[in-house]
N, C-alpha and C. Protein backbone atom coordinates (compact mmCIF):
# COMPACT_ATOMS: atom_id res chain seq x y z
N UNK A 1 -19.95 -10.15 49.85
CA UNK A 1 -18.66 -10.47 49.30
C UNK A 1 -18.79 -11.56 48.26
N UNK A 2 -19.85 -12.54 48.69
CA UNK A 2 -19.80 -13.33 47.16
C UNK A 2 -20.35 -13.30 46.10
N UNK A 3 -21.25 -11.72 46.50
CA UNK A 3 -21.90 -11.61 45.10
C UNK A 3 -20.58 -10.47 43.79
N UNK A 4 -19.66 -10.12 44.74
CA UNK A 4 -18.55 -9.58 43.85
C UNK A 4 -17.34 -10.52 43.42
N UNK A 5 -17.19 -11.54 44.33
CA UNK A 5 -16.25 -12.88 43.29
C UNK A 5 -17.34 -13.42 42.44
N UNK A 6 -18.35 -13.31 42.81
CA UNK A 6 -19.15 -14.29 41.28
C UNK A 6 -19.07 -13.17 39.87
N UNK A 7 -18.97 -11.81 40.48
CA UNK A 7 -19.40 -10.75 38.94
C UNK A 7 -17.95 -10.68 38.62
N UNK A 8 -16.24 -10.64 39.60
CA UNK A 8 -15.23 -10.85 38.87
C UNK A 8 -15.22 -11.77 38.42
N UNK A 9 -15.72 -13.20 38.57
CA UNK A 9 -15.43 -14.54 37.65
C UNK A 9 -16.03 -14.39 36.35
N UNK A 10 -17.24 -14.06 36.13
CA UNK A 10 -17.92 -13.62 35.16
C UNK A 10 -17.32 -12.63 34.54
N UNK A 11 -16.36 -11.87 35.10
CA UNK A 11 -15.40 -10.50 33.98
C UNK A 11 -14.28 -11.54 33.41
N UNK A 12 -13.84 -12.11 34.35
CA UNK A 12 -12.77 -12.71 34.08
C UNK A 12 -13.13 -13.98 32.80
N UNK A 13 -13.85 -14.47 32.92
CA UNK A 13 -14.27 -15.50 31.95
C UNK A 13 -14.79 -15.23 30.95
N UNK A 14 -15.51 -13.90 30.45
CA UNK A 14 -15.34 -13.51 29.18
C UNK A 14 -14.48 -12.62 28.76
N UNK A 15 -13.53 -12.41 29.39
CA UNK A 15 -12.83 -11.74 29.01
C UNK A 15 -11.56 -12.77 28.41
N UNK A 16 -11.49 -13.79 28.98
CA UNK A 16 -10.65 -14.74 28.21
C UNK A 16 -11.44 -15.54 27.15
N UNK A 17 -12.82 -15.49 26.92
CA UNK A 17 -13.83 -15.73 25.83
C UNK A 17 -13.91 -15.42 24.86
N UNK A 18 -12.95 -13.71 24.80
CA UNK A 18 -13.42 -13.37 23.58
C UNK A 18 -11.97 -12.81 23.38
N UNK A 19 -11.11 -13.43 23.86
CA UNK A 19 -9.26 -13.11 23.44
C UNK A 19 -9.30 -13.41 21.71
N UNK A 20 -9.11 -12.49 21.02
CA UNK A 20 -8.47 -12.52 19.58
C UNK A 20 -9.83 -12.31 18.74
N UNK A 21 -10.97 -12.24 19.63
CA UNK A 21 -12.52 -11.06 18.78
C UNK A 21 -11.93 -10.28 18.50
N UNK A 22 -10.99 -9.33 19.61
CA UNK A 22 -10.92 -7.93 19.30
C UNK A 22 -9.87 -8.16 18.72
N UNK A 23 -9.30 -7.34 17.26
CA UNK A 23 -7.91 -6.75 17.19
C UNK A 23 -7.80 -5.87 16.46
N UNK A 24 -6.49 -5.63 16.59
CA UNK A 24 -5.89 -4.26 16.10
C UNK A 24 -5.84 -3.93 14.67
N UNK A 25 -5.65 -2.56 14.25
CA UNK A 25 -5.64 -2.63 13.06
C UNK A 25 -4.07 -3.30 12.77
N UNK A 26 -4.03 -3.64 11.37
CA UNK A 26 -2.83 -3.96 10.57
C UNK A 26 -2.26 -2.54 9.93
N UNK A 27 -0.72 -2.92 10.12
CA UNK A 27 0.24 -1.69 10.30
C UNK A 27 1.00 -2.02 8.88
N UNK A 28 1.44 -1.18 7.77
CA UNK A 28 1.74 -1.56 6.74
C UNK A 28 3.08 -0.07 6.37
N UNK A 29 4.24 -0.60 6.01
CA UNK A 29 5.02 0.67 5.77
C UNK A 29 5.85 -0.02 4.99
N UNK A 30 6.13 0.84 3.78
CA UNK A 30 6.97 1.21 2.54
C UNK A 30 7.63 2.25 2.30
N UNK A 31 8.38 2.11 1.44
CA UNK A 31 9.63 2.92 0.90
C UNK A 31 8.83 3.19 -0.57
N UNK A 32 9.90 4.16 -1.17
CA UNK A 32 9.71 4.58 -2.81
C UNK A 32 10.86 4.89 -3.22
N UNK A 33 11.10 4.43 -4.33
CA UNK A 33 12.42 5.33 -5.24
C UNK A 33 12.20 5.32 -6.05
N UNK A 34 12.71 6.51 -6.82
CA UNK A 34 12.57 7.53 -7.93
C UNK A 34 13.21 5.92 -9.06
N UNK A 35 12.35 6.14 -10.07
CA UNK A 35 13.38 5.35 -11.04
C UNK A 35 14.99 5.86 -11.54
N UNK A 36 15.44 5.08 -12.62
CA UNK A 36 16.42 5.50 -12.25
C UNK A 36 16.50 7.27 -13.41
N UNK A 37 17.55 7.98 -12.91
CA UNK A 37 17.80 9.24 -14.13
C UNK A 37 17.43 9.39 -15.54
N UNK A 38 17.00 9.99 -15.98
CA UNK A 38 16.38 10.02 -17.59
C UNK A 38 15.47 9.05 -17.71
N UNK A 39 14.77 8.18 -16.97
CA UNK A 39 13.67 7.27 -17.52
C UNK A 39 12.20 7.79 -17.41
N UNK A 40 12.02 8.90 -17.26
CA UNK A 40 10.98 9.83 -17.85
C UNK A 40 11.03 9.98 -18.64
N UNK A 41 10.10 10.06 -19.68
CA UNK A 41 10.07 10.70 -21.27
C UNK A 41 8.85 11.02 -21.61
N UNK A 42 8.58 11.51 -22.86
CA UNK A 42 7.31 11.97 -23.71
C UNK A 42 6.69 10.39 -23.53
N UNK A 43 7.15 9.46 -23.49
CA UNK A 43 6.75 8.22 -23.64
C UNK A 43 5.04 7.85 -22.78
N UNK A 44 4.41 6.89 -22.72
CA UNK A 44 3.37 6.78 -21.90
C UNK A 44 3.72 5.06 -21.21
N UNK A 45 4.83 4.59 -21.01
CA UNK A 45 4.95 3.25 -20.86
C UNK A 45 6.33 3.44 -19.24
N UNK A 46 6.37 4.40 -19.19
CA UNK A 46 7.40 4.94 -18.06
C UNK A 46 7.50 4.06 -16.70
N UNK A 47 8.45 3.93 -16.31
CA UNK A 47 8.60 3.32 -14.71
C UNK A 47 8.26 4.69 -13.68
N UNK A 48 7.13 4.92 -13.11
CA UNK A 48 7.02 6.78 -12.16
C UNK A 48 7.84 5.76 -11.26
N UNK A 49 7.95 4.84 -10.44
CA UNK A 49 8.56 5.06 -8.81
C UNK A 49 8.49 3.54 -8.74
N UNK A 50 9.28 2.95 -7.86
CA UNK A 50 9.12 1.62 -6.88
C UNK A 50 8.58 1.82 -5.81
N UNK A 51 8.13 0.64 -5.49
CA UNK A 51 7.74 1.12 -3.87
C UNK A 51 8.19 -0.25 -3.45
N UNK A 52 8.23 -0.27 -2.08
CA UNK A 52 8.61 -1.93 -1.41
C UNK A 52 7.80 -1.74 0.24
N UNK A 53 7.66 -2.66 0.18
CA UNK A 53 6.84 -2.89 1.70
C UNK A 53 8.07 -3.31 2.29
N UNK A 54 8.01 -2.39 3.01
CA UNK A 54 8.47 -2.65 4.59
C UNK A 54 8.30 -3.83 5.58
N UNK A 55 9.76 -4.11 6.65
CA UNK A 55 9.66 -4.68 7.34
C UNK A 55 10.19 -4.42 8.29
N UNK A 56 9.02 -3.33 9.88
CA UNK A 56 8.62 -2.73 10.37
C UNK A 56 7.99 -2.82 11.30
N UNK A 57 8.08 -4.50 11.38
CA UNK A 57 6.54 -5.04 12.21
C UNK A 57 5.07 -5.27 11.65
N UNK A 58 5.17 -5.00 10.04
CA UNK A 58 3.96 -5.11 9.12
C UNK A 58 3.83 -6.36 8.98
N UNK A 59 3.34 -6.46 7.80
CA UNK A 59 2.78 -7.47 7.35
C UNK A 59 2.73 -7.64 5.79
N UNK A 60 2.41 -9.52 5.16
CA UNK A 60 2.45 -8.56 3.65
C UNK A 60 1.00 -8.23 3.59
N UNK A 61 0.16 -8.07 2.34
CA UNK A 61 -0.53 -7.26 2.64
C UNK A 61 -1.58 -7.97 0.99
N UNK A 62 -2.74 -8.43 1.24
CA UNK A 62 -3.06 -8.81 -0.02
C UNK A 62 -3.39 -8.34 -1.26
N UNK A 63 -2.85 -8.83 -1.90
CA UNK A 63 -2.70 -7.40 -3.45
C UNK A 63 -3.79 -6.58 -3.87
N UNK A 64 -5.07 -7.88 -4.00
CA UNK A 64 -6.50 -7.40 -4.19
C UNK A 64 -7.16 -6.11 -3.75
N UNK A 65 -6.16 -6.00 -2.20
CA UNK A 65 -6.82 -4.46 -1.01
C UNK A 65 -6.01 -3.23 -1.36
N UNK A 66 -5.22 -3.72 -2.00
CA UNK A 66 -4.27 -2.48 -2.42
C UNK A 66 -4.49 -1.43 -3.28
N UNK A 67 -4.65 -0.30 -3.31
CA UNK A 67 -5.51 0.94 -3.73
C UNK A 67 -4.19 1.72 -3.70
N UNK A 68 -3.48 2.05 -4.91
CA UNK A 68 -2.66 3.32 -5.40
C UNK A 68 -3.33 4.34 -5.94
N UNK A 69 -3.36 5.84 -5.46
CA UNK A 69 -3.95 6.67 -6.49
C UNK A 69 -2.59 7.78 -6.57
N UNK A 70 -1.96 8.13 -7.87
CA UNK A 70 -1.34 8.97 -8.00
C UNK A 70 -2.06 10.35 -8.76
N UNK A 71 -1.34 11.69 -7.84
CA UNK A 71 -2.22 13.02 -8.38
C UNK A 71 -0.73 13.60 -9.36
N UNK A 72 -0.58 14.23 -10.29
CA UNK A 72 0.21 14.89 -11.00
C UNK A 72 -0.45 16.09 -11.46
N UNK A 73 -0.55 17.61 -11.55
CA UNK A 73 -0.58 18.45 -11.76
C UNK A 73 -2.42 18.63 -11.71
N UNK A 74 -2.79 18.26 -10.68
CA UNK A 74 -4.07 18.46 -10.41
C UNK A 74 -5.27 16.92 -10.88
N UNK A 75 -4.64 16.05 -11.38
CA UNK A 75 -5.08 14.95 -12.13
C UNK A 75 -5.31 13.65 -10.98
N UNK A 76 -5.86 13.30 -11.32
CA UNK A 76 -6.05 12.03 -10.28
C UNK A 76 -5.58 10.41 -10.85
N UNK A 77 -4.77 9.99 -10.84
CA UNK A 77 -4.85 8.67 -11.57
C UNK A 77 -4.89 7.03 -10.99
N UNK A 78 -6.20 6.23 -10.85
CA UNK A 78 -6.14 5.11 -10.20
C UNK A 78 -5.41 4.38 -10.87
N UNK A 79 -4.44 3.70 -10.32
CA UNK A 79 -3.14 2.81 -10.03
C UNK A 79 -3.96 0.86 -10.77
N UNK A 80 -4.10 0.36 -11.48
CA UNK A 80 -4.94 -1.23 -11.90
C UNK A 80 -3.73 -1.69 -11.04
N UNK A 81 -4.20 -2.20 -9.92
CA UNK A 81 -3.38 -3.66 -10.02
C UNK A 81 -4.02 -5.00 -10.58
N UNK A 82 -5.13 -5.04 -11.43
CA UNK A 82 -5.54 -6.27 -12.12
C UNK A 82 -5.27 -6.01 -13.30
N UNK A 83 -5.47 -6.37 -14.65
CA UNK A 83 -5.85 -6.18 -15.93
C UNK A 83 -5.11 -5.21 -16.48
N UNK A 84 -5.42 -4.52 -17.42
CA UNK A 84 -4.85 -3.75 -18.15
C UNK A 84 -5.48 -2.02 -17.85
N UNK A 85 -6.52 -2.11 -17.17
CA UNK A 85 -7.02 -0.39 -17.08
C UNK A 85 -6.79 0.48 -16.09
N UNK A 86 -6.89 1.69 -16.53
CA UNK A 86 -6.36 2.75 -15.82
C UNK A 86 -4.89 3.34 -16.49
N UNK A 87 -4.90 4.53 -16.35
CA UNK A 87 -3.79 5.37 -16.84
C UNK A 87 -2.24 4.97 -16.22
N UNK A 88 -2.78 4.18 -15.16
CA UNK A 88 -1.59 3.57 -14.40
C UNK A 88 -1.59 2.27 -13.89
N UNK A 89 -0.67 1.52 -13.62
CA UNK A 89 -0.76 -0.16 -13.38
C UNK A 89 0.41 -0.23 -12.05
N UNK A 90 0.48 -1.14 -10.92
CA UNK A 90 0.68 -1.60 -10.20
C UNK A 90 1.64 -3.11 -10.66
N UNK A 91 2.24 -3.57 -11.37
CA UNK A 91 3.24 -4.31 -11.36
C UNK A 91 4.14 -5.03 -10.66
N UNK A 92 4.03 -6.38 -10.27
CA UNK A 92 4.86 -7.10 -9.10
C UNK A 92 5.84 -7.43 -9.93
N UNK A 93 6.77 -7.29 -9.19
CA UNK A 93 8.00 -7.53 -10.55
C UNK A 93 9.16 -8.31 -9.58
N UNK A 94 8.54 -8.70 -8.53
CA UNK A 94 9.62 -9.84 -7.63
C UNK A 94 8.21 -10.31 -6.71
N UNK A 95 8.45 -11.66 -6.01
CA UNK A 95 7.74 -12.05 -4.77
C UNK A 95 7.56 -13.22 -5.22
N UNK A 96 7.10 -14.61 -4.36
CA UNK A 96 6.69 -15.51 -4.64
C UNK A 96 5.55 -15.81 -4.87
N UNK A 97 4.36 -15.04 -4.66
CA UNK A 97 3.21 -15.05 -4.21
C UNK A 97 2.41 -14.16 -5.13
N UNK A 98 1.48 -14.34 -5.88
CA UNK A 98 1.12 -12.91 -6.61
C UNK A 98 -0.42 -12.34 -6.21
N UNK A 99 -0.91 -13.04 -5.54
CA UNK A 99 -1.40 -12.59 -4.45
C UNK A 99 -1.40 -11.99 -3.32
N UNK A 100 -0.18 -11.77 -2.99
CA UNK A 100 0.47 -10.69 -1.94
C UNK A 100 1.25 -10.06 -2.13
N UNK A 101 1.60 -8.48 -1.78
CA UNK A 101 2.46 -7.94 -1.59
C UNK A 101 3.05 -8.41 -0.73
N UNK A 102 4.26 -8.87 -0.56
CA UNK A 102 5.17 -9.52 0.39
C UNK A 102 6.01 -8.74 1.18
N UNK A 103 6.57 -8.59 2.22
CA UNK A 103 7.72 -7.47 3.30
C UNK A 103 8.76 -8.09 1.73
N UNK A 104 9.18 -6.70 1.71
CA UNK A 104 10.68 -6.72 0.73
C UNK A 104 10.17 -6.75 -0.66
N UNK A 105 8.94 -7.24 -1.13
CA UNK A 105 9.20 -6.98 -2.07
C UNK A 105 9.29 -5.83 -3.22
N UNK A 106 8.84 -5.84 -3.93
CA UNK A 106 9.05 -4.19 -4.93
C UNK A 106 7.97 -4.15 -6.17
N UNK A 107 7.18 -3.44 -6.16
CA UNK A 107 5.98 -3.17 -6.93
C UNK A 107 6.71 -1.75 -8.05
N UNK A 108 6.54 -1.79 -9.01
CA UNK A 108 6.52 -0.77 -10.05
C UNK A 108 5.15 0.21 -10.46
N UNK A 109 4.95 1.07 -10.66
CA UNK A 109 4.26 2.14 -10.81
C UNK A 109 4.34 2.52 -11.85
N UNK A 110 3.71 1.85 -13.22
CA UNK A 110 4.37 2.46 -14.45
C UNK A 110 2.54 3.32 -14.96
N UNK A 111 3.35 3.75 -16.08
CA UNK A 111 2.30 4.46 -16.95
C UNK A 111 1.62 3.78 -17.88
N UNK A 112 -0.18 3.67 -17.75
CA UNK A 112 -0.82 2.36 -18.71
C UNK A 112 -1.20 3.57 -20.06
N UNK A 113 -0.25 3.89 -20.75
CA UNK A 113 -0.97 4.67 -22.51
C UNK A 113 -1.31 5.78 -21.90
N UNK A 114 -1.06 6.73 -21.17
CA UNK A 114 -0.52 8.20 -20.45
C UNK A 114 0.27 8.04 -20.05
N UNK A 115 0.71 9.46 -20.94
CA UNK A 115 1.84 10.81 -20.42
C UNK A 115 1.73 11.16 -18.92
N UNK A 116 1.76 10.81 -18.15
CA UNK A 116 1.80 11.35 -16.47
C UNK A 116 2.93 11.65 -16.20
N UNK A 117 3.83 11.58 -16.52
CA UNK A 117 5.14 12.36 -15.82
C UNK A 117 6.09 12.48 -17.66
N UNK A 118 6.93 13.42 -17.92
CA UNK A 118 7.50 14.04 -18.88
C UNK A 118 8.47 14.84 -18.41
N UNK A 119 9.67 14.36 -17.87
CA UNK A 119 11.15 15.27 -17.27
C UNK A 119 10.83 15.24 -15.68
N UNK A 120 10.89 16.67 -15.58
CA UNK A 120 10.56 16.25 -14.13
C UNK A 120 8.57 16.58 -14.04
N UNK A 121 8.79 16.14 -12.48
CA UNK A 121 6.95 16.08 -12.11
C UNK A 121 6.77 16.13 -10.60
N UNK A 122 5.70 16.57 -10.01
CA UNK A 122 6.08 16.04 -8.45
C UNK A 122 4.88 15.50 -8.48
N UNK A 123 4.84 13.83 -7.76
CA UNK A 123 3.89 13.22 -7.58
C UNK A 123 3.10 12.87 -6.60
N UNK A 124 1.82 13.19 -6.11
CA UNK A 124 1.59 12.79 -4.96
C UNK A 124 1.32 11.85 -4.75
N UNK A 125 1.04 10.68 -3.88
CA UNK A 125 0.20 9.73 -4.25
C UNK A 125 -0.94 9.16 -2.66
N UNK A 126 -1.30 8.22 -2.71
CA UNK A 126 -2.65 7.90 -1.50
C UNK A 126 -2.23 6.27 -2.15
N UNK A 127 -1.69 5.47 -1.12
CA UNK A 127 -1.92 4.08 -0.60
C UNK A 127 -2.59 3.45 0.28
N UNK A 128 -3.52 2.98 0.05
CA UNK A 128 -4.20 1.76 1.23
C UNK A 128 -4.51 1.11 1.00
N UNK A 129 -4.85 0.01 1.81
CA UNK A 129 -5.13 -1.64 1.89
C UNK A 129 -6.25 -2.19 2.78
N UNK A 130 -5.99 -3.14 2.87
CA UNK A 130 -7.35 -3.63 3.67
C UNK A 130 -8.04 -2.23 4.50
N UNK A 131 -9.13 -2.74 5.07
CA UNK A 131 -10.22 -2.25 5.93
C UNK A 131 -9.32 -1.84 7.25
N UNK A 132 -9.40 -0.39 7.44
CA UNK A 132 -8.89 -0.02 9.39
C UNK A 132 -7.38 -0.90 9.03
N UNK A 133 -6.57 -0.53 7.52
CA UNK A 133 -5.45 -0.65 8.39
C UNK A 133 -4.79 1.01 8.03
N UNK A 134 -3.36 0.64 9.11
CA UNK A 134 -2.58 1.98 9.06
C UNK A 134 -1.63 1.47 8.12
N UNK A 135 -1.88 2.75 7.11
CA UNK A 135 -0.64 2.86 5.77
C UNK A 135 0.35 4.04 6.04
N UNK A 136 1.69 3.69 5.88
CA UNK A 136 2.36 5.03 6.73
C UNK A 136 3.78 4.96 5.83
N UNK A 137 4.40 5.47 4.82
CA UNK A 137 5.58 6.14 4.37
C UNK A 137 5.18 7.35 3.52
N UNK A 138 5.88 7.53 2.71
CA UNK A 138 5.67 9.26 1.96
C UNK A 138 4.86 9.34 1.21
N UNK A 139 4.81 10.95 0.44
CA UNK A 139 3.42 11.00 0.15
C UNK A 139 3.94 11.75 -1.29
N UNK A 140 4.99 11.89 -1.22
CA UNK A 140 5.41 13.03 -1.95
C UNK A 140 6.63 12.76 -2.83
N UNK A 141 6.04 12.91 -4.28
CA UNK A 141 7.83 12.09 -4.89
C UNK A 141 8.12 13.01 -6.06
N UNK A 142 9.33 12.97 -5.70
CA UNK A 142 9.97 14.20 -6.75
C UNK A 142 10.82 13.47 -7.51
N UNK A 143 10.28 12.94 -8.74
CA UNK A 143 10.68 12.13 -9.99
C UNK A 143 11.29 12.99 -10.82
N UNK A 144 12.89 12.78 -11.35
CA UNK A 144 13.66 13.00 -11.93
C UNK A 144 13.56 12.62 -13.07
């Protein structure tokens, strides 16, 4: 009998040893809306969509990990949230922080010098962020 309270003390004591080694992934959820009516055009400087992070039990989420890819008619287009490159740019256009996507705030999705959307379009797109987390709202945007 005391060689099984010595091996529960020993469960028990690393197991409060290594409280907050393990954790969970980070949970991240957003919204999108269509810009507003007629702001599609032949143009290449377009607003495609907003998006806003959610507050859901998430988190904000640091800008740097943030990976937009939008597909339009078979095309693939990576999303810059730094600098000026890529067919598309990532835009914080509220938050205190510009280092984070913040819960509430609202990121723009515009067009960097491509035509990607012209009237209507349906857009798919792929969001994620850090390492093992869960990214979870729509996938699918039907821009007016």
């Amino acid at each position: 009998m005391g060689r099984d309270w010595f091996m529960l003390s020993l469960i028990v004591i690393f197991s409060f040893s290594t409280s907050g080694c393990i954790s969970e992934k980070g949970e991240y959820y957003y919204s999108i809306e269509d810009p507003e009516e007629g702001t599609n055009s032949d143009g290449t400087s377009d607003v495609l969509f907003t998006i806003t992070l959610d507050d859901r039990g998430g988190m904000d989420m640091d800008f740097s990990e943030l990976v937009v890819i939008i597909k339009q008619d078979s095309v693939s287009h990576n999303c810059a949230t730094t600098g000026t490159t890529g067919n598309c740019t990532v835009v914080q256009t509220s938050g205190a922080d510009d280092s984070q996507w913040e819960i509430g705030e609202i990121l723009s999705i515009t067009e960097n010098g491509v035509d990607i959307c012209s009237q209507h379009c349906i857009i798919t797109l792929s969001i994620s962020g850090p390492e093992d987390a869960k990214i979870l709202g729509p996938t699918v945007l039907n821009t007016t």
